[in-house]
C-alpha atoms as a PDB file:
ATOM      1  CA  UNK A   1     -37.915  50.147 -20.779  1.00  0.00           C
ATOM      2  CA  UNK A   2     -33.830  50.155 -20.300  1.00  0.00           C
ATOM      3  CA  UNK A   3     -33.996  48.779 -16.947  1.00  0.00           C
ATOM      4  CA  UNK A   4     -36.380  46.474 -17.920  1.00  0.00           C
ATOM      5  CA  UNK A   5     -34.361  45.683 -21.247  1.00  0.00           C
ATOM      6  CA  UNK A   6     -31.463  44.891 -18.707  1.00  0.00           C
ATOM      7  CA  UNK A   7     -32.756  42.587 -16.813  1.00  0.00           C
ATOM      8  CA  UNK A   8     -34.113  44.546 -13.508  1.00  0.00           C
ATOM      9  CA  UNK A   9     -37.346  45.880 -12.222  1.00  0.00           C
ATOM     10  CA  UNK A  10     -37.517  49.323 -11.432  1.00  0.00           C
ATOM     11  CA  UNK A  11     -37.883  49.895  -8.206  1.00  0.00           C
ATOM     12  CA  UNK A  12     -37.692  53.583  -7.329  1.00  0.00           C
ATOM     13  CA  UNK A  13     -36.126  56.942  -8.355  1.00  0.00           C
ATOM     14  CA  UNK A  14     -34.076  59.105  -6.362  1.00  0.00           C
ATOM     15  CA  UNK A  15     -32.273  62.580  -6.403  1.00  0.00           C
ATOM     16  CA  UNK A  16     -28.998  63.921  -5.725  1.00  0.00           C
ATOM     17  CA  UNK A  17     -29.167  67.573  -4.790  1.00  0.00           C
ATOM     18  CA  UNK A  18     -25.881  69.347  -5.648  1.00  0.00           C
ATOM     19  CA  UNK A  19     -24.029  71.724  -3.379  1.00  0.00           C
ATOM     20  CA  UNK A  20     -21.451  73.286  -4.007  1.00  0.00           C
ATOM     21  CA  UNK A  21     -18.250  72.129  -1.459  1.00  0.00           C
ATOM     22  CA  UNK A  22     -16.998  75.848  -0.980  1.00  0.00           C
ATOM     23  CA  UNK A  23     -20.156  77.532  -0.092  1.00  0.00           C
ATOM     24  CA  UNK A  24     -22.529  74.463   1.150  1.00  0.00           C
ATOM     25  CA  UNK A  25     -25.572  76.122  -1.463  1.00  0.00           C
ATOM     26  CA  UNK A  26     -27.122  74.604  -4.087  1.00  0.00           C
ATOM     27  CA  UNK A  27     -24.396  74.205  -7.001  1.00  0.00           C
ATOM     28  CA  UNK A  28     -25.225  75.140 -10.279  1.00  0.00           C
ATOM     29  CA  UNK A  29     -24.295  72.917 -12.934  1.00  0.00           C
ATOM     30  CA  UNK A  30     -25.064  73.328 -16.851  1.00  0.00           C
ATOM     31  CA  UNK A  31     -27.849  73.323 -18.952  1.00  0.00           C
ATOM     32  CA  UNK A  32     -29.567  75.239 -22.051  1.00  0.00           C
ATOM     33  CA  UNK A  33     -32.519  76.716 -20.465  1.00  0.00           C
ATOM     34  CA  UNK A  34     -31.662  75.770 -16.574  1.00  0.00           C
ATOM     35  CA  UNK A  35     -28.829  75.748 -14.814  1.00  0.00           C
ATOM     36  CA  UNK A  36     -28.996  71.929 -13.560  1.00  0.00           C
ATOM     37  CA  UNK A  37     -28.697  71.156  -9.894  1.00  0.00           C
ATOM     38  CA  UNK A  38     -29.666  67.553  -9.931  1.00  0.00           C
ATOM     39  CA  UNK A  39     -29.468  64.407 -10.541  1.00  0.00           C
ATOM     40  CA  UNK A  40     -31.669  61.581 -10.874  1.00  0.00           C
ATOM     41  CA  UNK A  41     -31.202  58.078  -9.934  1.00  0.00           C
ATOM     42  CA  UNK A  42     -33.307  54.936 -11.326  1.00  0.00           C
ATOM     43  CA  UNK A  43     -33.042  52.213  -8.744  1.00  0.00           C
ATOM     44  CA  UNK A  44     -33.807  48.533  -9.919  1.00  0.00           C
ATOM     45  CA  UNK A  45     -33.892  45.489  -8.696  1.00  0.00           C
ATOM     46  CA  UNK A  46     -33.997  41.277  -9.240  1.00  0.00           C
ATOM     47  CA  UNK A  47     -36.018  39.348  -6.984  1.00  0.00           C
ATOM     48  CA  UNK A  48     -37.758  40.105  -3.888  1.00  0.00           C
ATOM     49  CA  UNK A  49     -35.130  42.165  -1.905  1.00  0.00           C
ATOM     50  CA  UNK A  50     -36.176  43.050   1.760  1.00  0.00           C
ATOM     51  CA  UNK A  51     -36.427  46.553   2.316  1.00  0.00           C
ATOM     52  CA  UNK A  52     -36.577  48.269   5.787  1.00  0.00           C
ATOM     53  CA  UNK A  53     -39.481  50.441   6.575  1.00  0.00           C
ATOM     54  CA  UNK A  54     -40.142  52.988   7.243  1.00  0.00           C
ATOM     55  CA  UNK A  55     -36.987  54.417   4.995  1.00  0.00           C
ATOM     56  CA  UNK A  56     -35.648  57.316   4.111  1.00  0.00           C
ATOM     57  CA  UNK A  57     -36.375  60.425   2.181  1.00  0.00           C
ATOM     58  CA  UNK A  58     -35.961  59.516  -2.061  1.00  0.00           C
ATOM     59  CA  UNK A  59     -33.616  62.919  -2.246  1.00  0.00           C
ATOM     60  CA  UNK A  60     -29.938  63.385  -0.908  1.00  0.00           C
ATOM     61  CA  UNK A  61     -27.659  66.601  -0.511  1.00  0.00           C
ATOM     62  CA  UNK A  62     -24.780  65.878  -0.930  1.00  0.00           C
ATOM     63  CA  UNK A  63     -21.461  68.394  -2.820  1.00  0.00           C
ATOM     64  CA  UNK A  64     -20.348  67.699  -6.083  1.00  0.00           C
ATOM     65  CA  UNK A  65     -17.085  66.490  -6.197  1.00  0.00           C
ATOM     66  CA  UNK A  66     -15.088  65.497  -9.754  1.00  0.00           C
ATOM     67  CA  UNK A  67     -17.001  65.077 -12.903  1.00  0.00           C
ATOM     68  CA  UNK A  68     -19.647  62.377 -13.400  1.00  0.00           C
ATOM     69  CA  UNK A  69     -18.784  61.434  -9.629  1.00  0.00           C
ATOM     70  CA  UNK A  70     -21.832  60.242  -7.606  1.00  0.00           C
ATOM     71  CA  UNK A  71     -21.639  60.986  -3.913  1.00  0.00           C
ATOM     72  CA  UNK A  72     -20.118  58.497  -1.634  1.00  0.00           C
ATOM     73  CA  UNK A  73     -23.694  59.619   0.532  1.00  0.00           C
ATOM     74  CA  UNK A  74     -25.456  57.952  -2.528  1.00  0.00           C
ATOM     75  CA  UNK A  75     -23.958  54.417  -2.065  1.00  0.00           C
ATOM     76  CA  UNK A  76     -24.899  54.145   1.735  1.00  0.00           C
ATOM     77  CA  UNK A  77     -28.372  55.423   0.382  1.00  0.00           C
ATOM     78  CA  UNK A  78     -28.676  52.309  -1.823  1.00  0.00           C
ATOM     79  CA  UNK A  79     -26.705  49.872   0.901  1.00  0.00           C
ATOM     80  CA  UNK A  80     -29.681  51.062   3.526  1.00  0.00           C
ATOM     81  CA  UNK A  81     -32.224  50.487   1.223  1.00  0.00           C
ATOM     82  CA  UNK A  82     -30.911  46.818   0.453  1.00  0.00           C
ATOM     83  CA  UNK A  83     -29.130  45.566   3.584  1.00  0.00           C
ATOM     84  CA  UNK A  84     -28.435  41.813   2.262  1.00  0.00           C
ATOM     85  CA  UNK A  85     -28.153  43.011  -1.536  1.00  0.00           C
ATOM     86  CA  UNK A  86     -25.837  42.875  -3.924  1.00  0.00           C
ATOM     87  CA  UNK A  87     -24.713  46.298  -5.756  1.00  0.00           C
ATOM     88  CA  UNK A  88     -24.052  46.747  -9.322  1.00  0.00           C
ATOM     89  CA  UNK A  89     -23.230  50.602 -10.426  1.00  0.00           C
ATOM     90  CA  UNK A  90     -23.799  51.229 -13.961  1.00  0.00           C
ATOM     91  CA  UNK A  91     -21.700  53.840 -15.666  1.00  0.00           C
ATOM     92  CA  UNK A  92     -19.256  54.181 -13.149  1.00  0.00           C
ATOM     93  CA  UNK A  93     -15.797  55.926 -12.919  1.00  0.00           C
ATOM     94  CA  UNK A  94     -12.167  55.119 -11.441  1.00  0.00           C
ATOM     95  CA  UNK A  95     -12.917  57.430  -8.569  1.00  0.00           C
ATOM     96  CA  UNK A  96     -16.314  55.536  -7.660  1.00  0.00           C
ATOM     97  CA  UNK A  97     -15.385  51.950  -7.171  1.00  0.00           C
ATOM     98  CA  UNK A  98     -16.607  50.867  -3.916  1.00  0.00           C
ATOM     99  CA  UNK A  99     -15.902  47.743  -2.281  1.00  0.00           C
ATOM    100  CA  UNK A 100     -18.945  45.027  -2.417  1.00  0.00           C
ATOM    101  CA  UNK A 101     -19.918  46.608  -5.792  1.00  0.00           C
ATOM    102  CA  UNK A 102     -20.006  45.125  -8.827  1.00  0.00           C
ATOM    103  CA  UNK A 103     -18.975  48.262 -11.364  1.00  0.00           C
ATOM    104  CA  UNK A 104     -18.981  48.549 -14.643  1.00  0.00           C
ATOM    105  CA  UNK A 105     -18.139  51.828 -16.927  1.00  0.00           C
ATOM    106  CA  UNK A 106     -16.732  53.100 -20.140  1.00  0.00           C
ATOM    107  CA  UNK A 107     -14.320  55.104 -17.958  1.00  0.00           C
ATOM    108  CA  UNK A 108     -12.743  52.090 -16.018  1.00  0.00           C
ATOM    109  CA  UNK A 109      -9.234  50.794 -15.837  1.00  0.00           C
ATOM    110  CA  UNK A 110      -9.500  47.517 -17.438  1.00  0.00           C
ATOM    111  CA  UNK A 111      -5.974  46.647 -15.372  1.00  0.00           C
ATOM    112  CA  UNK A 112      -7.889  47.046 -12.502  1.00  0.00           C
END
């Protein structure tokens, strides 16, 4: 319903897979019950974007790096998917603007 609230059409789901950068494993992260080692990523859409096909796999493994970071490995994911599309990142941080990318975040540099 968000997505949808926001104007897009949801298009797929994906998940990050966290490793951890020392050891190349599986990185634990936090939870109550579990010990998180994922993310997941809604992936919307406007229009009717061409896709390639056959794709790619909908999970990526890719090492954590600072906090709330998404992996550089995630953003070539999405640029793949959409080769002539235009990128907006939702709840992004300083150390994730990307070039091409419309961002937008809580956490951003207004001077920038």
């Amino acid at each position: 319903d968000l997505v949808k609230a926001w104007g897009f059409e949801y298009f797929t789901m994906m998940h990050w897979i966290k490793k951890s950068r020392k050891s190349g494993k599986i990185a634990k992260g936090h939870g109550f019950y579990l010990m998180h080692s994922k993310e997941f990523i809604l992936v919307g859409k406007r229009g009717n974007p061409v896709t390639p096909r056959p794709f790619d796999t909908d999970i990526i493994f890719a090492p954590r790096t600072v906090q709330s970071a998404k992996p550089e490995e995630l953003y070539e994911w999405i640029e793949r998917l959409f080769p002539d599309g235009r990128f907006l990142d939702i709840f992004a941080r300083m150390t994730s603007l990307r070039s091409g990318w419309v961002s937008i975040g809580n956490e951003l540099d207004v001077a920038n």
